[in-house]
C-alpha atoms as a PDB file:
ATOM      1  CA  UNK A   1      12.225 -66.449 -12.214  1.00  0.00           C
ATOM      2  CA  UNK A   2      14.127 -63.459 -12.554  1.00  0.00           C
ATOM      3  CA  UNK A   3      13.585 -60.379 -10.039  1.00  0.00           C
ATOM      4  CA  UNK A   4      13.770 -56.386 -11.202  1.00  0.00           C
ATOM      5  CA  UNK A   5      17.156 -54.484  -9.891  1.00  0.00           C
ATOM      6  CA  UNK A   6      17.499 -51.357  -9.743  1.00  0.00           C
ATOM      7  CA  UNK A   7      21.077 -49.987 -11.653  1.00  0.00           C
ATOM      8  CA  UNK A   8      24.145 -50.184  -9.336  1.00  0.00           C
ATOM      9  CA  UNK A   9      24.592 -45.976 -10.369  1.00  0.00           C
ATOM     10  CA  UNK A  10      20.703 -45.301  -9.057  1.00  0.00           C
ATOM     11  CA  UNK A  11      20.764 -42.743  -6.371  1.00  0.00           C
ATOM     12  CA  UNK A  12      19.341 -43.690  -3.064  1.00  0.00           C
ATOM     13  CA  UNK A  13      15.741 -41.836  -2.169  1.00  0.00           C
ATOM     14  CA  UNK A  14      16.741 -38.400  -0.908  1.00  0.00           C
ATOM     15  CA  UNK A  15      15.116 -37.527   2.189  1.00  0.00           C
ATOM     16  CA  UNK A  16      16.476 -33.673   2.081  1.00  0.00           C
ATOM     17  CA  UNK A  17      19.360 -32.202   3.987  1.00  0.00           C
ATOM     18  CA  UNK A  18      18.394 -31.268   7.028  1.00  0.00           C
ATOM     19  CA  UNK A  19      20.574 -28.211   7.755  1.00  0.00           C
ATOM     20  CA  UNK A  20      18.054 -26.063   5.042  1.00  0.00           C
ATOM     21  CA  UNK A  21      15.041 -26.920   7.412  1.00  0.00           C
ATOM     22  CA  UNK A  22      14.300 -23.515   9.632  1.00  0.00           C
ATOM     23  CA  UNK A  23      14.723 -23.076  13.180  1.00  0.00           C
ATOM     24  CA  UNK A  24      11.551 -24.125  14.863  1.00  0.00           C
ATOM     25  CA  UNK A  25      11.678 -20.212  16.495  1.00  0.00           C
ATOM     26  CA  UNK A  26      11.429 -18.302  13.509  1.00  0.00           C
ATOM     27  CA  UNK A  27       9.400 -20.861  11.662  1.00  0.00           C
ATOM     28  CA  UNK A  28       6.411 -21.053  14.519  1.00  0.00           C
ATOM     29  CA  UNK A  29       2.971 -19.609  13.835  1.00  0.00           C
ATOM     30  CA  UNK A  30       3.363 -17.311  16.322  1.00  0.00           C
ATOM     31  CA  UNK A  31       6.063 -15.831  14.600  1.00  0.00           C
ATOM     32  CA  UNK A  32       5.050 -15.937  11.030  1.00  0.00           C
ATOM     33  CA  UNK A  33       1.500 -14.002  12.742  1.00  0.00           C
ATOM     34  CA  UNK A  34       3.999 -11.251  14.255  1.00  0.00           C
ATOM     35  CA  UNK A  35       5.579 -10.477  11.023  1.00  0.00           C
ATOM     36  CA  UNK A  36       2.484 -10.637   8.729  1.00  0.00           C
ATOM     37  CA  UNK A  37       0.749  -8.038  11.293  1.00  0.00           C
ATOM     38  CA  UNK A  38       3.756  -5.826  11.415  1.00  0.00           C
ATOM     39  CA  UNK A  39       4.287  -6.053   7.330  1.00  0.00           C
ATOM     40  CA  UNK A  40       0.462  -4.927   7.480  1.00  0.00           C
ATOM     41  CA  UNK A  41       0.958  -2.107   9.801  1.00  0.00           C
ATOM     42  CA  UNK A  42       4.512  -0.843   7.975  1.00  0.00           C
ATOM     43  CA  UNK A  43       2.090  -0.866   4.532  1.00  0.00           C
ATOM     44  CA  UNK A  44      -0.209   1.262   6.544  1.00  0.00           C
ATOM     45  CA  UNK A  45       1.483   3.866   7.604  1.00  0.00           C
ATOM     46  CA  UNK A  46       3.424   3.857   4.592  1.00  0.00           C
ATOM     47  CA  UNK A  47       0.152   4.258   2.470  1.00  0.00           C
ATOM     48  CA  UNK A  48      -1.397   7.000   4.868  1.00  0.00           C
ATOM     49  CA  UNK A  49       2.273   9.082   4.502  1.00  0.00           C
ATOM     50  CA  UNK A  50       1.402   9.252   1.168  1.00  0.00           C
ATOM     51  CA  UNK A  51      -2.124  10.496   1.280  1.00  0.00           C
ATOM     52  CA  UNK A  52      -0.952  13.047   3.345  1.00  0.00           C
ATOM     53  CA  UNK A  53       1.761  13.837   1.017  1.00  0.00           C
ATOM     54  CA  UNK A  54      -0.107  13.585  -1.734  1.00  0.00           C
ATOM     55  CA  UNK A  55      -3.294  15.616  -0.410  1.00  0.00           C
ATOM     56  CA  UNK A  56      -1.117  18.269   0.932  1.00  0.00           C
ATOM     57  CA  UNK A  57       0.958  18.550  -2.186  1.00  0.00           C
ATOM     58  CA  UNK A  58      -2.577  19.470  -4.321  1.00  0.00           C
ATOM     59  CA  UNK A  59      -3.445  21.654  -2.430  1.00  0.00           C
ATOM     60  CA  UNK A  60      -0.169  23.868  -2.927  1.00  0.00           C
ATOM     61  CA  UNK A  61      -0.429  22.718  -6.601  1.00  0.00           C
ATOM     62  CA  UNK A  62      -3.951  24.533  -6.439  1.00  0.00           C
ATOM     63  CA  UNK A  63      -2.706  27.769  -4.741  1.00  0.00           C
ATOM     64  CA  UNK A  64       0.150  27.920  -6.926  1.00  0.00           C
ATOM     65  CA  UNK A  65      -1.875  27.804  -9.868  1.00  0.00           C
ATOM     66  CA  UNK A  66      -4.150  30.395  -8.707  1.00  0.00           C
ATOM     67  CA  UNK A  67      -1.672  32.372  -7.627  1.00  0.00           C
ATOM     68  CA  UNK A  68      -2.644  32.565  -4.125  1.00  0.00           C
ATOM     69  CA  UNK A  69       0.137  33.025  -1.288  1.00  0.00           C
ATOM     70  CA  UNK A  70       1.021  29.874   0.337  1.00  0.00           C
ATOM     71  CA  UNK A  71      -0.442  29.639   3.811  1.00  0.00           C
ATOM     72  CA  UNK A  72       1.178  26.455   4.853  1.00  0.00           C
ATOM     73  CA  UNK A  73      -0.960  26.343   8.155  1.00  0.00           C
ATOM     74  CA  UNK A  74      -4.473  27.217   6.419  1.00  0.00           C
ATOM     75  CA  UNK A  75      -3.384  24.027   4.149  1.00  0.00           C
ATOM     76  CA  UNK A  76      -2.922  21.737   6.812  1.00  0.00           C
ATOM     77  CA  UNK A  77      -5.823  22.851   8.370  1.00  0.00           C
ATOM     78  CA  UNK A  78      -8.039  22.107   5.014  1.00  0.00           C
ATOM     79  CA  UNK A  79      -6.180  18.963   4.464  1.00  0.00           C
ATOM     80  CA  UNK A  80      -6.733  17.788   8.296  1.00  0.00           C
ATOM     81  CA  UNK A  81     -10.860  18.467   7.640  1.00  0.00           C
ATOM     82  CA  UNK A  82     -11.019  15.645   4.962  1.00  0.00           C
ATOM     83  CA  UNK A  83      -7.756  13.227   6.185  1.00  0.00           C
ATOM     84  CA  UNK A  84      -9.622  10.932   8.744  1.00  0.00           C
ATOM     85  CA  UNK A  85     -12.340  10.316   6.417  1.00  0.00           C
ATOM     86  CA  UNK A  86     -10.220   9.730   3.279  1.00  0.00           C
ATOM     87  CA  UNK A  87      -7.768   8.042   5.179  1.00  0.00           C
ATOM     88  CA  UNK A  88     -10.048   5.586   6.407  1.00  0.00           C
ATOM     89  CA  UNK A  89     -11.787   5.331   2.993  1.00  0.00           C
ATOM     90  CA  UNK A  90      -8.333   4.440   1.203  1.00  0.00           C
ATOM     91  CA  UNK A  91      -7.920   1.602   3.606  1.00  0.00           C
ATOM     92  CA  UNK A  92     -10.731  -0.043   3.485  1.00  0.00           C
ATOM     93  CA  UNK A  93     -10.236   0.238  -0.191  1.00  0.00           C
ATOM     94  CA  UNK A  94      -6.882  -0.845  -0.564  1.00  0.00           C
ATOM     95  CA  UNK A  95      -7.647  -3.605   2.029  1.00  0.00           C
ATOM     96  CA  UNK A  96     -10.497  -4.787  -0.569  1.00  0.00           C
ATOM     97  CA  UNK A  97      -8.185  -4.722  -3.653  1.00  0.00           C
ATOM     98  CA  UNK A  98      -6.051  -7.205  -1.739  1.00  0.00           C
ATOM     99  CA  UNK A  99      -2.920  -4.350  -0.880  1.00  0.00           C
ATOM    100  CA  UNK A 100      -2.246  -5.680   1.947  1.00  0.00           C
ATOM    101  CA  UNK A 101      -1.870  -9.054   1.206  1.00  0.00           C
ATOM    102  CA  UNK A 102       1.145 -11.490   1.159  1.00  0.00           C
ATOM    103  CA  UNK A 103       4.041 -10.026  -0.897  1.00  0.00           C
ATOM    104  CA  UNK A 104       3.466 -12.586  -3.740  1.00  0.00           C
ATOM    105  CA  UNK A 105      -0.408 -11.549  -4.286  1.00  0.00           C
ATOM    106  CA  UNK A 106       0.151  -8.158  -3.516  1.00  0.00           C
ATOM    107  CA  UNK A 107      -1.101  -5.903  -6.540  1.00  0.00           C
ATOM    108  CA  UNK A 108       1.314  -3.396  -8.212  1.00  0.00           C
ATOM    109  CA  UNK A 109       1.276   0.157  -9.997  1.00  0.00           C
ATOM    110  CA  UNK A 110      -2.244  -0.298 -11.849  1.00  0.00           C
ATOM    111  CA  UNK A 111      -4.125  -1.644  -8.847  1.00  0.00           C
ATOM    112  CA  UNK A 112      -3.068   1.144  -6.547  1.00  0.00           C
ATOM    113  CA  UNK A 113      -3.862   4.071  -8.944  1.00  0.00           C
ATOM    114  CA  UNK A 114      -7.633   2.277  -9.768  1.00  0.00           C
ATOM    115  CA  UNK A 115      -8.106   2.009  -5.835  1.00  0.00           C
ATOM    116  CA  UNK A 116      -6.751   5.782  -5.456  1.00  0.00           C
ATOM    117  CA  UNK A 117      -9.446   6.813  -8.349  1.00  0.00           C
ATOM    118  CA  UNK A 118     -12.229   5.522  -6.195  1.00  0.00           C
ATOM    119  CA  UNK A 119     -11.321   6.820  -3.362  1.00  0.00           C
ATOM    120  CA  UNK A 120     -11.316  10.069  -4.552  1.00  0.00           C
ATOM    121  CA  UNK A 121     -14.575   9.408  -6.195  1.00  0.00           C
ATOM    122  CA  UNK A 122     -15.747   8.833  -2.957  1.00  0.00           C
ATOM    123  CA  UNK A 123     -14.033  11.921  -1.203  1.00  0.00           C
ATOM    124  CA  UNK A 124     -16.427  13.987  -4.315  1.00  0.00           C
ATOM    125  CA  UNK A 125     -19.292  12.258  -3.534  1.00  0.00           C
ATOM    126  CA  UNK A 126     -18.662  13.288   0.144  1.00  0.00           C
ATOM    127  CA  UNK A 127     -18.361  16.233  -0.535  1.00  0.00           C
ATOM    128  CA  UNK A 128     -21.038  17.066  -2.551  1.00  0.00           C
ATOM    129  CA  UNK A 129     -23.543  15.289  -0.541  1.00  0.00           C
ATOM    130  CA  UNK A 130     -22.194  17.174   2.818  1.00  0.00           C
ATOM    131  CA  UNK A 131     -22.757  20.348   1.127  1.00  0.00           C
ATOM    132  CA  UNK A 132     -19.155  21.280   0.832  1.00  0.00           C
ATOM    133  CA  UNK A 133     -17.778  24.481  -1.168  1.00  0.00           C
ATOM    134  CA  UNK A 134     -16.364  23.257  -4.078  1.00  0.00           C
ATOM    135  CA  UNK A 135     -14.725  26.116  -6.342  1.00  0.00           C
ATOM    136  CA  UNK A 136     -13.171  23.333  -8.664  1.00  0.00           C
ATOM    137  CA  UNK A 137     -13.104  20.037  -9.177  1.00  0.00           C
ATOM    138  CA  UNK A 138      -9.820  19.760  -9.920  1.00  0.00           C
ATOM    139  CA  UNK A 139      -8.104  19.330  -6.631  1.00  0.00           C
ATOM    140  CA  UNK A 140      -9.522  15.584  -6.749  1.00  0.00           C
ATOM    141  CA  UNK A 141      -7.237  14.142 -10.171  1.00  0.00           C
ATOM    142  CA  UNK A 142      -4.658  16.227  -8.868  1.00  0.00           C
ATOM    143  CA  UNK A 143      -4.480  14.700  -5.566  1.00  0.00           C
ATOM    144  CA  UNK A 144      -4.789  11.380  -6.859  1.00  0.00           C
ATOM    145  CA  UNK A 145      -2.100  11.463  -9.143  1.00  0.00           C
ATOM    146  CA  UNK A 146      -0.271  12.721  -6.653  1.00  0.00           C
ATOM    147  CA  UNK A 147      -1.059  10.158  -4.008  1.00  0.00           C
ATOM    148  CA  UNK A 148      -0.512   7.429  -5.994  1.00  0.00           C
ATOM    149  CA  UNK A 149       3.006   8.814  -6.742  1.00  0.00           C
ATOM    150  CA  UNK A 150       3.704   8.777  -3.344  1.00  0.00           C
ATOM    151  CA  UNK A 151       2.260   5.995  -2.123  1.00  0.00           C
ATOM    152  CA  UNK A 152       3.938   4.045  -5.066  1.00  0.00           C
ATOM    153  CA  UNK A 153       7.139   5.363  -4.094  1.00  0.00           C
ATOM    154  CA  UNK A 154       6.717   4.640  -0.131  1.00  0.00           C
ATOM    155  CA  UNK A 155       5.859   1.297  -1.491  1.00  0.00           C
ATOM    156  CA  UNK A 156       9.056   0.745  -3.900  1.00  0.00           C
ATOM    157  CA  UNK A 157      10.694   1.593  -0.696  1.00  0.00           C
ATOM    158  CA  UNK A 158       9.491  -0.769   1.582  1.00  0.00           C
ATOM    159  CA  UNK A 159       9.562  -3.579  -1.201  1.00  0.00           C
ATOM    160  CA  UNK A 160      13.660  -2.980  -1.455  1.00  0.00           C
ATOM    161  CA  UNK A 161      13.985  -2.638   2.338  1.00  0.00           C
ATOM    162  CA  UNK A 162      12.043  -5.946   2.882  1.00  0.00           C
ATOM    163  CA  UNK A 163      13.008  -7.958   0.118  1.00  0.00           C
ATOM    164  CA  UNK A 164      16.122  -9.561   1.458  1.00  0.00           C
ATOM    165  CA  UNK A 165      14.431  -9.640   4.996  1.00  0.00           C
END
């Protein structure tokens, strides 16, 4: 009877080399928890930087186009009456379009600009139903472009930073 052997050249079973295994400190879950929070919390104030940026920067768009002198204070007090509400609004958003996920689900370019569209749908819609003076409608495509510019940017940023963390 004759038995199967395996060829004298066959490699043994590899069982992995050990030194590419992690150190069990930076590969716990309480660790891998501490980063993922802070990675959230960078995105968040990265993402609220640029709605500030952004909302700030149409409204100096809008009184350069009308041709009105630049109060920089008067703007920051008009930005600082809408910026909790559409601040909070754009992260509940961008928290349902899955921006703040892990870096591998994480959406790009297309996803933050649709989530920025709503949210300024929503800041009209605010506004309107409060009863707000609107003299032009404008302001709203002009700040979202604007946000998502930044906001894209700030997020660039943070990707390069990051990436070979």
């Amino acid at each position: 009877m004759a038995t199967k052997q395996a060829p004298r050249d066959a490699a043994p079973p590899s069982v992995g080399d050990i030194r590419s295994a992690r150190p069990l400190v930076l590969g716990s879950p309480l660790t891998a928890f501490v980063r993922r929070a802070l990675s959230i919390l960078s995105l968040i104030a990265l993402d609220l930087c640029g709605l500030i940026l952004g909302l700030y920067g149409a409204f100096v768009l809008r009184a350069l186009y009308y041709g009105d002198e630049i109060l920089w204070g008067a703007l920051w007090r008009a930005e600082s009456e809408w910026l909790p509400f559409l601040g909070l609004v754009m992260l509940l958003v961008f928290w349902r379009a899955g921006l703040y996920a892990e870096r591998e689900r994480r959406g790009g370019g297309g996803k933050i600009i649709a989530s920025l569209i709503l949210v300024g749908l929503v800041g009209v819609v605010y506004g309107v139903g409060t009863n707000r003076d609107f003299g032009t409608y404008g302001l709203a495509p002009t700040a979202v472009l604007l946000t998502g510019l930044f906001v894209g940017l700030l997020r660039a940023s943070y990707e390069i930073i990051t990436g070979d963390i």
